[in-house]
PDB file of N, CA and C in Angstrom:
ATOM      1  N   UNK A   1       0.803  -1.200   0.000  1.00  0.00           N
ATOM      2  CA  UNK A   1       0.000   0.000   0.000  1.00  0.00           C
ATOM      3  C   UNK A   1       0.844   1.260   0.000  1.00  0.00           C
ATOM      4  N   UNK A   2       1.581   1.289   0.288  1.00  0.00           N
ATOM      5  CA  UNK A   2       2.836   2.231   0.711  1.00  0.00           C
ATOM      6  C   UNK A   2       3.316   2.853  -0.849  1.00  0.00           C
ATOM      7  N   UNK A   3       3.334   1.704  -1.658  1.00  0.00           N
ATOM      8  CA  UNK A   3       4.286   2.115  -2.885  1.00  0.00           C
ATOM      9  C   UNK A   3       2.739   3.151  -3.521  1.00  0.00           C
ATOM     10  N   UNK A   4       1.380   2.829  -3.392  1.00  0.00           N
ATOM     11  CA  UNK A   4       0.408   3.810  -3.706  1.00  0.00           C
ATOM     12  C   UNK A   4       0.182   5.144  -3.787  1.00  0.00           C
ATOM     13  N   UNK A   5       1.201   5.819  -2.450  1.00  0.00           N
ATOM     14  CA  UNK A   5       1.097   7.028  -2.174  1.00  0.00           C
ATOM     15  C   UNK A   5       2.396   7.715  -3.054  1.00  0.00           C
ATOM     16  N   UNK A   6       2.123   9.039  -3.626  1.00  0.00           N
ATOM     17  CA  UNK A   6       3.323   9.815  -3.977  1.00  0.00           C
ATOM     18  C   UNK A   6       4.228   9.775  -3.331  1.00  0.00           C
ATOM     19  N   UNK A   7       5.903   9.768  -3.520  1.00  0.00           N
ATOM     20  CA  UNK A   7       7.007  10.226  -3.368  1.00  0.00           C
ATOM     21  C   UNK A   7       7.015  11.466  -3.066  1.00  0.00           C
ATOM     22  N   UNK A   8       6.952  12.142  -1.783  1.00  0.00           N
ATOM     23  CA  UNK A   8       6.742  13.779  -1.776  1.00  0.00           C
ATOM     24  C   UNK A   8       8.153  14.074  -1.968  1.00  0.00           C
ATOM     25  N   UNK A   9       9.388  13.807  -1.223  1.00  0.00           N
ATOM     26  CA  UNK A   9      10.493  14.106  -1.746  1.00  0.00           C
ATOM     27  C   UNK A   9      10.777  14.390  -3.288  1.00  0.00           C
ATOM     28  N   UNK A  10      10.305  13.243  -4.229  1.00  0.00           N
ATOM     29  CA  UNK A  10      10.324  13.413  -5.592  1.00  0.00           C
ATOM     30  C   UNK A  10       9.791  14.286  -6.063  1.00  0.00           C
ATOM     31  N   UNK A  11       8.509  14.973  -5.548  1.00  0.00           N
ATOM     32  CA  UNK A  11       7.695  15.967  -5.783  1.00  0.00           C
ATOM     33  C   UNK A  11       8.166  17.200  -5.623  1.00  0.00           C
ATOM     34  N   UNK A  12       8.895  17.508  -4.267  1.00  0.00           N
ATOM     35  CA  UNK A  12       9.465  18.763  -3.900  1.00  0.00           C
ATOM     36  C   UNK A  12      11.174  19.106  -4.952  1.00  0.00           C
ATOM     37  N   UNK A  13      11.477  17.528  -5.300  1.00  0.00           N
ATOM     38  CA  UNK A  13      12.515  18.300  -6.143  1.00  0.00           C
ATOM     39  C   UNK A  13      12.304  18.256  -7.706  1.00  0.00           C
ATOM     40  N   UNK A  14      11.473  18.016  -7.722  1.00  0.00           N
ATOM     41  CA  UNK A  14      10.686  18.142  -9.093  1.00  0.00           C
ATOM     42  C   UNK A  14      10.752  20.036  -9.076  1.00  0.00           C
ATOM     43  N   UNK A  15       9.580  20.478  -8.391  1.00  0.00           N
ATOM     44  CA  UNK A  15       9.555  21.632  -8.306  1.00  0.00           C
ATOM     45  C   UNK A  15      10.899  22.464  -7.871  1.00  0.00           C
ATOM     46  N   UNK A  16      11.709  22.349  -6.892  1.00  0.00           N
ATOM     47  CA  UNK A  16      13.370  23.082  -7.143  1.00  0.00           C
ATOM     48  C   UNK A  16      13.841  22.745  -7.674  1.00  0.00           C
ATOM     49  N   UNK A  17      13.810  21.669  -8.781  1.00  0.00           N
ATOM     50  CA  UNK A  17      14.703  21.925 -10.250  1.00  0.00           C
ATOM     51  C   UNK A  17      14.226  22.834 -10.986  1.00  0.00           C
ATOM     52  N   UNK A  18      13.211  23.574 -10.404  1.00  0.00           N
ATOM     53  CA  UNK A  18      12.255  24.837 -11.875  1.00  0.00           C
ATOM     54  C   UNK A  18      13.298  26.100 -11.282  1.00  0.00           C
ATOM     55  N   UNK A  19      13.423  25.951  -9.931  1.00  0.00           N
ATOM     56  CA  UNK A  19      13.739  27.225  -9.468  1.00  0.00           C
ATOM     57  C   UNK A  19      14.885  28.097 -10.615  1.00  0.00           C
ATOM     58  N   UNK A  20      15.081  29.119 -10.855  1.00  0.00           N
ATOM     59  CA  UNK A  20      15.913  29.308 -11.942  1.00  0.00           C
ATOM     60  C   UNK A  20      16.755  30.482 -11.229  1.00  0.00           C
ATOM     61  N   UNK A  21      18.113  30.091 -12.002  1.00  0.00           N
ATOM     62  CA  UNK A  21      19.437  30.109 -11.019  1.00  0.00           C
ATOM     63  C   UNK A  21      19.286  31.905 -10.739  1.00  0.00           C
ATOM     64  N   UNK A  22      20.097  32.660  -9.876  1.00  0.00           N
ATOM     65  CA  UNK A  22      19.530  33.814  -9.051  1.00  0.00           C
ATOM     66  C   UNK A  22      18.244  34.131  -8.012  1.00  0.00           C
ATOM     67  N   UNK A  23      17.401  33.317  -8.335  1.00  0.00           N
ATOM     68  CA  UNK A  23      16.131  33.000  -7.744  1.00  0.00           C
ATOM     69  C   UNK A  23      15.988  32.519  -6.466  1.00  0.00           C
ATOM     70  N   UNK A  24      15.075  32.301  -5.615  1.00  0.00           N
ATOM     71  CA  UNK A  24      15.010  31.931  -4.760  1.00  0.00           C
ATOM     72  C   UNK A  24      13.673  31.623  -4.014  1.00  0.00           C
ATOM     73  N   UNK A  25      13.256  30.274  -3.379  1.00  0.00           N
ATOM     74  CA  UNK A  25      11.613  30.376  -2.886  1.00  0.00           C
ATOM     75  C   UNK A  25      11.905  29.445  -1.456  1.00  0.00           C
ATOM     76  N   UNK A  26      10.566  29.675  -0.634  1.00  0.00           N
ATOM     77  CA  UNK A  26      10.178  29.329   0.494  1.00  0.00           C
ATOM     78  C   UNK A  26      10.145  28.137   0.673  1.00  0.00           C
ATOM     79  N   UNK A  27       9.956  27.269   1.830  1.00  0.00           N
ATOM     80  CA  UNK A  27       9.791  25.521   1.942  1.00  0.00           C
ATOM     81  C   UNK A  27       8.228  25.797   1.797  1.00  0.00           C
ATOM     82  N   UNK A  28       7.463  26.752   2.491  1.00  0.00           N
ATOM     83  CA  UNK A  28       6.232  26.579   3.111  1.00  0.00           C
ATOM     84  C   UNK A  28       5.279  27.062   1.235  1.00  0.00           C
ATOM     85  N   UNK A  29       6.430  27.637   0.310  1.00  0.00           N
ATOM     86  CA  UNK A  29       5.615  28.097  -0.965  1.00  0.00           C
ATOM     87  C   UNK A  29       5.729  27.137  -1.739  1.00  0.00           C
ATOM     88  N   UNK A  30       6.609  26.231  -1.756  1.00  0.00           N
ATOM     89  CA  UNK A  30       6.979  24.792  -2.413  1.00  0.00           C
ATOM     90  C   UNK A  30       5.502  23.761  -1.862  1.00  0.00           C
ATOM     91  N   UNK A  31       5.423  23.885  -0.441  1.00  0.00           N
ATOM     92  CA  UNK A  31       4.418  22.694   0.484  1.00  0.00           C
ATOM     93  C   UNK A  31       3.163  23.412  -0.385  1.00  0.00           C
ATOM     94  N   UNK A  32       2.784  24.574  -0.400  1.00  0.00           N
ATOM     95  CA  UNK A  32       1.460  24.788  -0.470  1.00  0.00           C
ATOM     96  C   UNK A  32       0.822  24.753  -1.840  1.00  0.00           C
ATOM     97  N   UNK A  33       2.131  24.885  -3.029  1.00  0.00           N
ATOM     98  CA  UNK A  33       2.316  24.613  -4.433  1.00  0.00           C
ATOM     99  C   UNK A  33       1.362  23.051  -4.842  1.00  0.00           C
ATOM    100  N   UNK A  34       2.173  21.867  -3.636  1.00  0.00           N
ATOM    101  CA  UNK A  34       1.855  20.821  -3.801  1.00  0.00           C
ATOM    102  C   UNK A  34       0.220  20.246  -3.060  1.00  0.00           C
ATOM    103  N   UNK A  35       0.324  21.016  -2.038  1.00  0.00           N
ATOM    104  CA  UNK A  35      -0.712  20.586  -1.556  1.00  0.00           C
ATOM    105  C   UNK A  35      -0.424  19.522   0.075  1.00  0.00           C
ATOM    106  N   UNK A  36       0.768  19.849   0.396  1.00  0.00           N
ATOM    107  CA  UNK A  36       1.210  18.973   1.523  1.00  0.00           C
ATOM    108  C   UNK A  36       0.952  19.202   2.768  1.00  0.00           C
ATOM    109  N   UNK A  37      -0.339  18.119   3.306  1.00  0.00           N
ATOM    110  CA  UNK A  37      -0.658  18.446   4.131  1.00  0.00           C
ATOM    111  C   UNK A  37       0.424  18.694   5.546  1.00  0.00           C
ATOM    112  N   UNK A  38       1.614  18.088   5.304  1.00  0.00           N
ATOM    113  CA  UNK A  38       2.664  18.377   6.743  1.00  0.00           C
ATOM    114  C   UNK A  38       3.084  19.304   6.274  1.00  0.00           C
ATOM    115  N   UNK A  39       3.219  20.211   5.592  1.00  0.00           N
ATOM    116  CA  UNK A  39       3.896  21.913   4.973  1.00  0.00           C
ATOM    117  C   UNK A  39       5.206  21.771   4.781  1.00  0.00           C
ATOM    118  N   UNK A  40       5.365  22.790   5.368  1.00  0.00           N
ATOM    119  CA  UNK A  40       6.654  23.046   4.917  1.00  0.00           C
ATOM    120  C   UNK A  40       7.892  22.305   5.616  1.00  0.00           C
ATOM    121  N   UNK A  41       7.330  22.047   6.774  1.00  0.00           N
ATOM    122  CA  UNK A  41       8.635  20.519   7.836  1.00  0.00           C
ATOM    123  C   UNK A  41       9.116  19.530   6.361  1.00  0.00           C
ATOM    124  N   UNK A  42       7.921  18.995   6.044  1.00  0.00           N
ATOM    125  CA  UNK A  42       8.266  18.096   5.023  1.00  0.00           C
ATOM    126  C   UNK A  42       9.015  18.560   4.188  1.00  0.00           C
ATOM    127  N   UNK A  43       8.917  19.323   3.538  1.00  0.00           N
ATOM    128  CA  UNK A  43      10.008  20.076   2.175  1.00  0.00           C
ATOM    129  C   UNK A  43      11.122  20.503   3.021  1.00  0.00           C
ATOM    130  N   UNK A  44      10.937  21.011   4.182  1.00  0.00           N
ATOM    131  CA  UNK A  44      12.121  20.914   4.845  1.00  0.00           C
ATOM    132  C   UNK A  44      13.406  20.189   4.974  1.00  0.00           C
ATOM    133  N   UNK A  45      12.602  18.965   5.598  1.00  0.00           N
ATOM    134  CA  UNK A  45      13.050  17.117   5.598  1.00  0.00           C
ATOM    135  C   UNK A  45      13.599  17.412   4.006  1.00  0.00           C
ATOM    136  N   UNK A  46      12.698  17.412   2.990  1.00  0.00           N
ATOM    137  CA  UNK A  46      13.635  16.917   1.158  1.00  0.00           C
ATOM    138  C   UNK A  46      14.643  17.050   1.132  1.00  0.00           C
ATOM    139  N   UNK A  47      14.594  18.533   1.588  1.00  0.00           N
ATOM    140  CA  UNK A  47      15.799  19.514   1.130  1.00  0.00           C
ATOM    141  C   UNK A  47      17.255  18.799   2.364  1.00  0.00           C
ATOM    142  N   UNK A  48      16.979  18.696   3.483  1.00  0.00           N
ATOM    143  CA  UNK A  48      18.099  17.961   4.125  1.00  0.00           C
ATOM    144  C   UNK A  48      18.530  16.655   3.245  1.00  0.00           C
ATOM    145  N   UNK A  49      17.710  16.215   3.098  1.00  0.00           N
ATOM    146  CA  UNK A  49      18.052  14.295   2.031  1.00  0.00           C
ATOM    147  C   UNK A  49      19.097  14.826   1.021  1.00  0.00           C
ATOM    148  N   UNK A  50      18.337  16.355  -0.018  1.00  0.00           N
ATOM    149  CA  UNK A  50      18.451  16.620  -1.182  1.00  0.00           C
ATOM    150  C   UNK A  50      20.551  16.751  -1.808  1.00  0.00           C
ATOM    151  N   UNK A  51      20.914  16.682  -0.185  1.00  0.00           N
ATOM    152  CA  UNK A  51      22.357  17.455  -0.917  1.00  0.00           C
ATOM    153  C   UNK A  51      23.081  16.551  -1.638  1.00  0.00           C
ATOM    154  N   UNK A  52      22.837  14.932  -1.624  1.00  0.00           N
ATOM    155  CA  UNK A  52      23.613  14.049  -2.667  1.00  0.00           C
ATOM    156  C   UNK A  52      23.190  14.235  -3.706  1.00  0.00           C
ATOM    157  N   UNK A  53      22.030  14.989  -4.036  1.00  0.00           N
ATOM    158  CA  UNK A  53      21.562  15.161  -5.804  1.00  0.00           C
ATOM    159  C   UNK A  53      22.324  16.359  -5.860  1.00  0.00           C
ATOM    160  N   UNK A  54      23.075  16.088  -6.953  1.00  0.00           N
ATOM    161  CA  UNK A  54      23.650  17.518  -7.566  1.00  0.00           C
ATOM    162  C   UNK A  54      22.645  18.528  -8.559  1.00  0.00           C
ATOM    163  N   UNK A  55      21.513  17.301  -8.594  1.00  0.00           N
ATOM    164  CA  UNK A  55      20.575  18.428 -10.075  1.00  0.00           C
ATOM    165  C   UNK A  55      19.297  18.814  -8.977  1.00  0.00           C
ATOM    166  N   UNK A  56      19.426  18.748  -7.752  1.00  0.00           N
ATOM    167  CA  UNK A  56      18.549  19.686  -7.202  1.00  0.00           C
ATOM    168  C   UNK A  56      19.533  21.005  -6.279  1.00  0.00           C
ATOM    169  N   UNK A  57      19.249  21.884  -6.463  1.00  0.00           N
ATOM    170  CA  UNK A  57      19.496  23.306  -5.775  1.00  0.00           C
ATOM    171  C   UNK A  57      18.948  23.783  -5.169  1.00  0.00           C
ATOM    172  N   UNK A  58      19.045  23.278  -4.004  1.00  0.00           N
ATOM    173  CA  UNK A  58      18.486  22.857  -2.459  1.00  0.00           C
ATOM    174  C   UNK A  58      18.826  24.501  -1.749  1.00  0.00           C
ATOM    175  N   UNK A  59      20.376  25.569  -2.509  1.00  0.00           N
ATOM    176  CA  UNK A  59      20.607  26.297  -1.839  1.00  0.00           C
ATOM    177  C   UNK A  59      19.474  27.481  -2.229  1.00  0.00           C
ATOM    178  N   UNK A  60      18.776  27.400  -3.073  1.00  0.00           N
ATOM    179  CA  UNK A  60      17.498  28.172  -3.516  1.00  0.00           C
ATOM    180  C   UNK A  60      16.284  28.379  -2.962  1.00  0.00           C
ATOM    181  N   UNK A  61      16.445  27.539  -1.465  1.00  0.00           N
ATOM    182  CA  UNK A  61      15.271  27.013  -0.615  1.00  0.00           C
ATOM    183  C   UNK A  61      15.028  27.791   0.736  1.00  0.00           C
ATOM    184  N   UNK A  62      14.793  28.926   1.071  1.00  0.00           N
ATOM    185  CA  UNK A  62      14.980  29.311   2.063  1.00  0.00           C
ATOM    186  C   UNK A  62      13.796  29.503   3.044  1.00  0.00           C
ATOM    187  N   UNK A  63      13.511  30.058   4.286  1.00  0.00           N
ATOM    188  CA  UNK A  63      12.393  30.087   5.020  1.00  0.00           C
ATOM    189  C   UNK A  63      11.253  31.401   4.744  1.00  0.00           C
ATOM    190  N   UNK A  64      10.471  31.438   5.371  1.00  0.00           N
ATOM    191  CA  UNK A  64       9.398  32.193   4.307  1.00  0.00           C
ATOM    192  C   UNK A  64      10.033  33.718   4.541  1.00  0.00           C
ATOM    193  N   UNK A  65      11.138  34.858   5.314  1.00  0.00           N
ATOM    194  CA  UNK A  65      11.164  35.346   4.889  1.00  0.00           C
ATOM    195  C   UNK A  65      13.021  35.581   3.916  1.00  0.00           C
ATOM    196  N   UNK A  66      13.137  34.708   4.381  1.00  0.00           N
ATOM    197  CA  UNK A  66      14.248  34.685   2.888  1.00  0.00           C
ATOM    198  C   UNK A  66      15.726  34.268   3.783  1.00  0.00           C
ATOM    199  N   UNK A  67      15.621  34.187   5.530  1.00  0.00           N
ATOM    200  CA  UNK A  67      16.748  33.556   5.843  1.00  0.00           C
ATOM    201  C   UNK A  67      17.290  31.879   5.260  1.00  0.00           C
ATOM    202  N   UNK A  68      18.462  31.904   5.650  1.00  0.00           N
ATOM    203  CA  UNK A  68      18.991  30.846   4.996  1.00  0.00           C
ATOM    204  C   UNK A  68      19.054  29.774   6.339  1.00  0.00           C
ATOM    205  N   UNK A  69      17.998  28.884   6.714  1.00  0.00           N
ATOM    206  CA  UNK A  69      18.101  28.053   7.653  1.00  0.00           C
ATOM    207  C   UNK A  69      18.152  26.871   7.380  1.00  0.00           C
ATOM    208  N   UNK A  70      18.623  26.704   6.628  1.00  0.00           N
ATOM    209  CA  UNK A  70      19.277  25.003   5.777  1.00  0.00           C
ATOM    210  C   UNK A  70      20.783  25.023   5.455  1.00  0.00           C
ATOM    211  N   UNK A  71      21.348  26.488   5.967  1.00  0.00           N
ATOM    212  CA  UNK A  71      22.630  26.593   5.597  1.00  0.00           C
ATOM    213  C   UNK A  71      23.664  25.384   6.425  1.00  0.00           C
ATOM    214  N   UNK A  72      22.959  24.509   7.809  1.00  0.00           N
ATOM    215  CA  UNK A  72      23.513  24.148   8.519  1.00  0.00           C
ATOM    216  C   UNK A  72      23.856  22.996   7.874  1.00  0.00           C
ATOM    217  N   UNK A  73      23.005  21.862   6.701  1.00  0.00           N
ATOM    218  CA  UNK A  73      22.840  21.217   6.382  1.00  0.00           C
ATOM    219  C   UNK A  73      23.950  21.117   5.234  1.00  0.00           C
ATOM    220  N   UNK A  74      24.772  21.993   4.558  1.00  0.00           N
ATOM    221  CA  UNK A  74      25.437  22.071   3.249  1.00  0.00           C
ATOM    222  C   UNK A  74      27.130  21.755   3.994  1.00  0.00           C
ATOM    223  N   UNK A  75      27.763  21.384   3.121  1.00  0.00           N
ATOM    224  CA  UNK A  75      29.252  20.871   3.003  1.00  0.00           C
ATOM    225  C   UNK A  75      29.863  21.738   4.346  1.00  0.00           C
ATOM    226  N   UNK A  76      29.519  22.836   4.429  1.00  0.00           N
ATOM    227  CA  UNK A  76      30.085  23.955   5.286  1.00  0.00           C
ATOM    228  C   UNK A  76      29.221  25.119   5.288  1.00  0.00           C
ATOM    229  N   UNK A  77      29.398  25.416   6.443  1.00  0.00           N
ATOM    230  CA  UNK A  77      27.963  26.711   6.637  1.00  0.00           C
ATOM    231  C   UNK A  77      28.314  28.373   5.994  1.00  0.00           C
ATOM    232  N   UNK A  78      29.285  28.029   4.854  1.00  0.00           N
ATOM    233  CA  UNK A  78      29.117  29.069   4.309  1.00  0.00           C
ATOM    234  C   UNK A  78      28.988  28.829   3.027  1.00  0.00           C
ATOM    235  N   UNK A  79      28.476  27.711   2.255  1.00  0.00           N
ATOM    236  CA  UNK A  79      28.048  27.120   1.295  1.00  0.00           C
ATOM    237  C   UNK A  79      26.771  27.464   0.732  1.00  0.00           C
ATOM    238  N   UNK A  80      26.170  27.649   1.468  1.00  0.00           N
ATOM    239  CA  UNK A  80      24.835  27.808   1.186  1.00  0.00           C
ATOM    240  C   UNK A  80      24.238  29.066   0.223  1.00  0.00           C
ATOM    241  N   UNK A  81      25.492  30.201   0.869  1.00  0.00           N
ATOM    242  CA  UNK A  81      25.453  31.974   0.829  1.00  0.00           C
ATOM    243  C   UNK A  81      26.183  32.066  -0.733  1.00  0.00           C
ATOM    244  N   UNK A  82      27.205  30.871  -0.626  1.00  0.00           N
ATOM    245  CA  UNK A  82      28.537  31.312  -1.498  1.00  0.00           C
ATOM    246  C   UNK A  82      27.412  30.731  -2.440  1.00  0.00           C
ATOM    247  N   UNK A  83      26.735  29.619  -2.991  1.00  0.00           N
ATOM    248  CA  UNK A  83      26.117  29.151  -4.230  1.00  0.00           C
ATOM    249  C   UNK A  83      24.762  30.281  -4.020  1.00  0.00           C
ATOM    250  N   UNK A  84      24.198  30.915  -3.871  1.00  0.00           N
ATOM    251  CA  UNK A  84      23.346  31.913  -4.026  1.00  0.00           C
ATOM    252  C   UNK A  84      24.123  33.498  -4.267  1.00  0.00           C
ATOM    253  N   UNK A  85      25.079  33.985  -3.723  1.00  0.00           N
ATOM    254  CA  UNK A  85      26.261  34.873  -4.011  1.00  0.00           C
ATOM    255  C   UNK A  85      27.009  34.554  -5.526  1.00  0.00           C
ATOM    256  N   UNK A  86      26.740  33.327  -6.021  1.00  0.00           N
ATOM    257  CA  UNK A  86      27.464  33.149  -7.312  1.00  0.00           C
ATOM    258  C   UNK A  86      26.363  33.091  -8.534  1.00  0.00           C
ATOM    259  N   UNK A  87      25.210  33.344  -8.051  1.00  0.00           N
ATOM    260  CA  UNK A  87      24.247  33.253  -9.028  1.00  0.00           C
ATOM    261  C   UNK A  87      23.309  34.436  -8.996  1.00  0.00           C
ATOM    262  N   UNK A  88      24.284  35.910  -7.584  1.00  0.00           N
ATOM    263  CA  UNK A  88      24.202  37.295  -7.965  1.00  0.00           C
ATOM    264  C   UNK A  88      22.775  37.368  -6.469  1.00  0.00           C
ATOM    265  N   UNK A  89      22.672  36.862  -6.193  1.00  0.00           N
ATOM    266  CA  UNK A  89      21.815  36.767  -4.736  1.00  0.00           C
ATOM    267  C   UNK A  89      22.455  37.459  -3.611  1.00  0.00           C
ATOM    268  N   UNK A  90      21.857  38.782  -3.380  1.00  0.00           N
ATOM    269  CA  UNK A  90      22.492  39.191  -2.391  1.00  0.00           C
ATOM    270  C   UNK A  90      22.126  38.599  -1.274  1.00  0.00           C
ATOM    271  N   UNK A  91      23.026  38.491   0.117  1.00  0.00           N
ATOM    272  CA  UNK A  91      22.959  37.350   1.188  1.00  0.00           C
ATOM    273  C   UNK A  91      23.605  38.780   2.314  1.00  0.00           C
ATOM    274  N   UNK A  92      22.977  38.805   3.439  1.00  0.00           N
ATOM    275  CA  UNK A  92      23.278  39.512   4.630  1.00  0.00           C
ATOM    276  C   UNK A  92      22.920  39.562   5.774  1.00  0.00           C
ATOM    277  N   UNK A  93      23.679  38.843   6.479  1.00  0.00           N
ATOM    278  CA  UNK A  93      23.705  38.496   8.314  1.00  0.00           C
ATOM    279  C   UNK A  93      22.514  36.868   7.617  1.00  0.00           C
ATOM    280  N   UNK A  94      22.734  36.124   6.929  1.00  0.00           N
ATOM    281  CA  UNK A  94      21.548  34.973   6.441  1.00  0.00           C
ATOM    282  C   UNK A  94      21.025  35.287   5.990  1.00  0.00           C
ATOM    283  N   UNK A  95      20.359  36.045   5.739  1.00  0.00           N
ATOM    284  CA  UNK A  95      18.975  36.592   4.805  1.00  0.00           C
ATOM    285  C   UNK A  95      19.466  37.178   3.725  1.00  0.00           C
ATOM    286  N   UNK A  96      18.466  36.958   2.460  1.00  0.00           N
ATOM    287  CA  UNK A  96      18.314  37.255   0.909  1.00  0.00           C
ATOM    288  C   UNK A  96      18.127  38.562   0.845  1.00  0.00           C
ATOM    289  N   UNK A  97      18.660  39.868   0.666  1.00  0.00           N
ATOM    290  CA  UNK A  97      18.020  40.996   0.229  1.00  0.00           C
ATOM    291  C   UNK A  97      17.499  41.402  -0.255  1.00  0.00           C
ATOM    292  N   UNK A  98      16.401  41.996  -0.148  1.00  0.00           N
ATOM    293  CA  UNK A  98      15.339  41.962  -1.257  1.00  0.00           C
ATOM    294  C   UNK A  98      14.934  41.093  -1.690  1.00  0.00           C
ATOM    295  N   UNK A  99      14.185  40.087  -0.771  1.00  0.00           N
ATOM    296  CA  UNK A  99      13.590  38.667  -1.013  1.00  0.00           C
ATOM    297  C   UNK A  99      12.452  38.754  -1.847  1.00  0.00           C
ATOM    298  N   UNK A 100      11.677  39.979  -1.771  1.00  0.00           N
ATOM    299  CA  UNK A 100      10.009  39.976  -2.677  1.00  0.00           C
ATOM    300  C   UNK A 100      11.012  40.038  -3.839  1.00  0.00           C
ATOM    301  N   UNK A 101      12.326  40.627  -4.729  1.00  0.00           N
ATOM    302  CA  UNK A 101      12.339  40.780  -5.273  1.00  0.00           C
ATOM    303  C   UNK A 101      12.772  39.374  -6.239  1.00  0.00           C
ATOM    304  N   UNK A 102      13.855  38.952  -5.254  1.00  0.00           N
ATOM    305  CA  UNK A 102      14.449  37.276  -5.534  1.00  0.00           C
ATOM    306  C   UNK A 102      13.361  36.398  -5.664  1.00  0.00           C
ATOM    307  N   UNK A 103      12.078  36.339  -4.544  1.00  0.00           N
ATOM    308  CA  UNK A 103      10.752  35.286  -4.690  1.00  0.00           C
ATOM    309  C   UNK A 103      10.259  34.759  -6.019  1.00  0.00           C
ATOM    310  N   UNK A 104      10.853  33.832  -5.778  1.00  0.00           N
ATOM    311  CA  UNK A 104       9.917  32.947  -6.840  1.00  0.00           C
ATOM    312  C   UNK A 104       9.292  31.841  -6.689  1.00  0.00           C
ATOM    313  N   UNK A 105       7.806  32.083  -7.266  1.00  0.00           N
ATOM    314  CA  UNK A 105       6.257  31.445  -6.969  1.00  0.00           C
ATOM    315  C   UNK A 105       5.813  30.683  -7.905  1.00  0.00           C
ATOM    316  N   UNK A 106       6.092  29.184  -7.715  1.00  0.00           N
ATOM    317  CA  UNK A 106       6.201  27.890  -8.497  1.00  0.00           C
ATOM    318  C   UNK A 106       4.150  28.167  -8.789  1.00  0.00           C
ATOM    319  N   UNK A 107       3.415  28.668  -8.032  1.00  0.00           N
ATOM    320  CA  UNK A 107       1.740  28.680  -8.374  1.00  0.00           C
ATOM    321  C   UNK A 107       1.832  29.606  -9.595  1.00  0.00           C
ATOM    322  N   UNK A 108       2.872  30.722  -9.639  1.00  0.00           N
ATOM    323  CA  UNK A 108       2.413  31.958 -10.485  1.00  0.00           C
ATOM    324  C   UNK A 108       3.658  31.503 -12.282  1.00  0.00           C
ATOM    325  N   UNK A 109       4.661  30.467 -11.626  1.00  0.00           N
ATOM    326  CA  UNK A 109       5.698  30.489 -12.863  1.00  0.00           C
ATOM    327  C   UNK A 109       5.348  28.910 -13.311  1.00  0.00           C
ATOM    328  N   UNK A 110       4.765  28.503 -12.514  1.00  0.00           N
ATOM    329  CA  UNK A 110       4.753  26.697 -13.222  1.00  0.00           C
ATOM    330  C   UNK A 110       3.394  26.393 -13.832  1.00  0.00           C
ATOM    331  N   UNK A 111       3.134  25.407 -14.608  1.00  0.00           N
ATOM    332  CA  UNK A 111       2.095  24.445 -14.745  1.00  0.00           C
ATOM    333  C   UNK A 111       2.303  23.046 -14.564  1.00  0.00           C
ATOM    334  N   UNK A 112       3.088  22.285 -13.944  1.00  0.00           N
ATOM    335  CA  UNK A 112       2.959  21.300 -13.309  1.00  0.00           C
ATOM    336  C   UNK A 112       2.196  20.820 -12.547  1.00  0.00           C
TER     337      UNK A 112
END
């Protein structure tokens, strides 16, 4: 019965492979995209699994207002800043600057 239910992991990096590089979105805008009833913990959880996939960009994932609280989770805790800093993301004291401007909304850019 088990194999019945979706792969939500598969689901959540389905959707942060859309994310497009400079960009940046929420766990809780990813959960509500899908419809997951545990929110954003769960996409949370992906994104910790996510760092052996190299084709998901897990560092694009931040909390709803744009700190970087998954940074703990990457190779080194300044990993997280440096792959969002290289794709022109400004990053300061953790947080995205100008996050409304970086936000990107998988409901308003996808049809998946």
């Amino acid at each position: 019965m088990k194999n019945e239910k979706p792969n939500y992991f598969d689901l959540v990096y389905q959707v942060v492979r859309e994310i497009p590089e400079g960009r940046a979105t929420s766990y809780g805008t990813i959960a509500h995209y899908l419809g997951l009833k545990s929110g954003a913990r769960m996409v949370g959880y992906a994104m910790n699994a996510a760092h052996s996939l190299p084709d998901v960009p897990a560092h694009r994932v931040v909390n709803r207002i744009g700190m970087l609280t998954g940074k703990h989770h990457f190779s080194t805790p300044t990993a997280m800043q440096e792959a969002l800093e290289k794709e022109g993301v400004i990053v300061e004291n953790d947080k995205i600057k100008n996050f409304d401007q970086v936000f990107w909304d998988p409901e308003k850019e996808l049809l998946i």
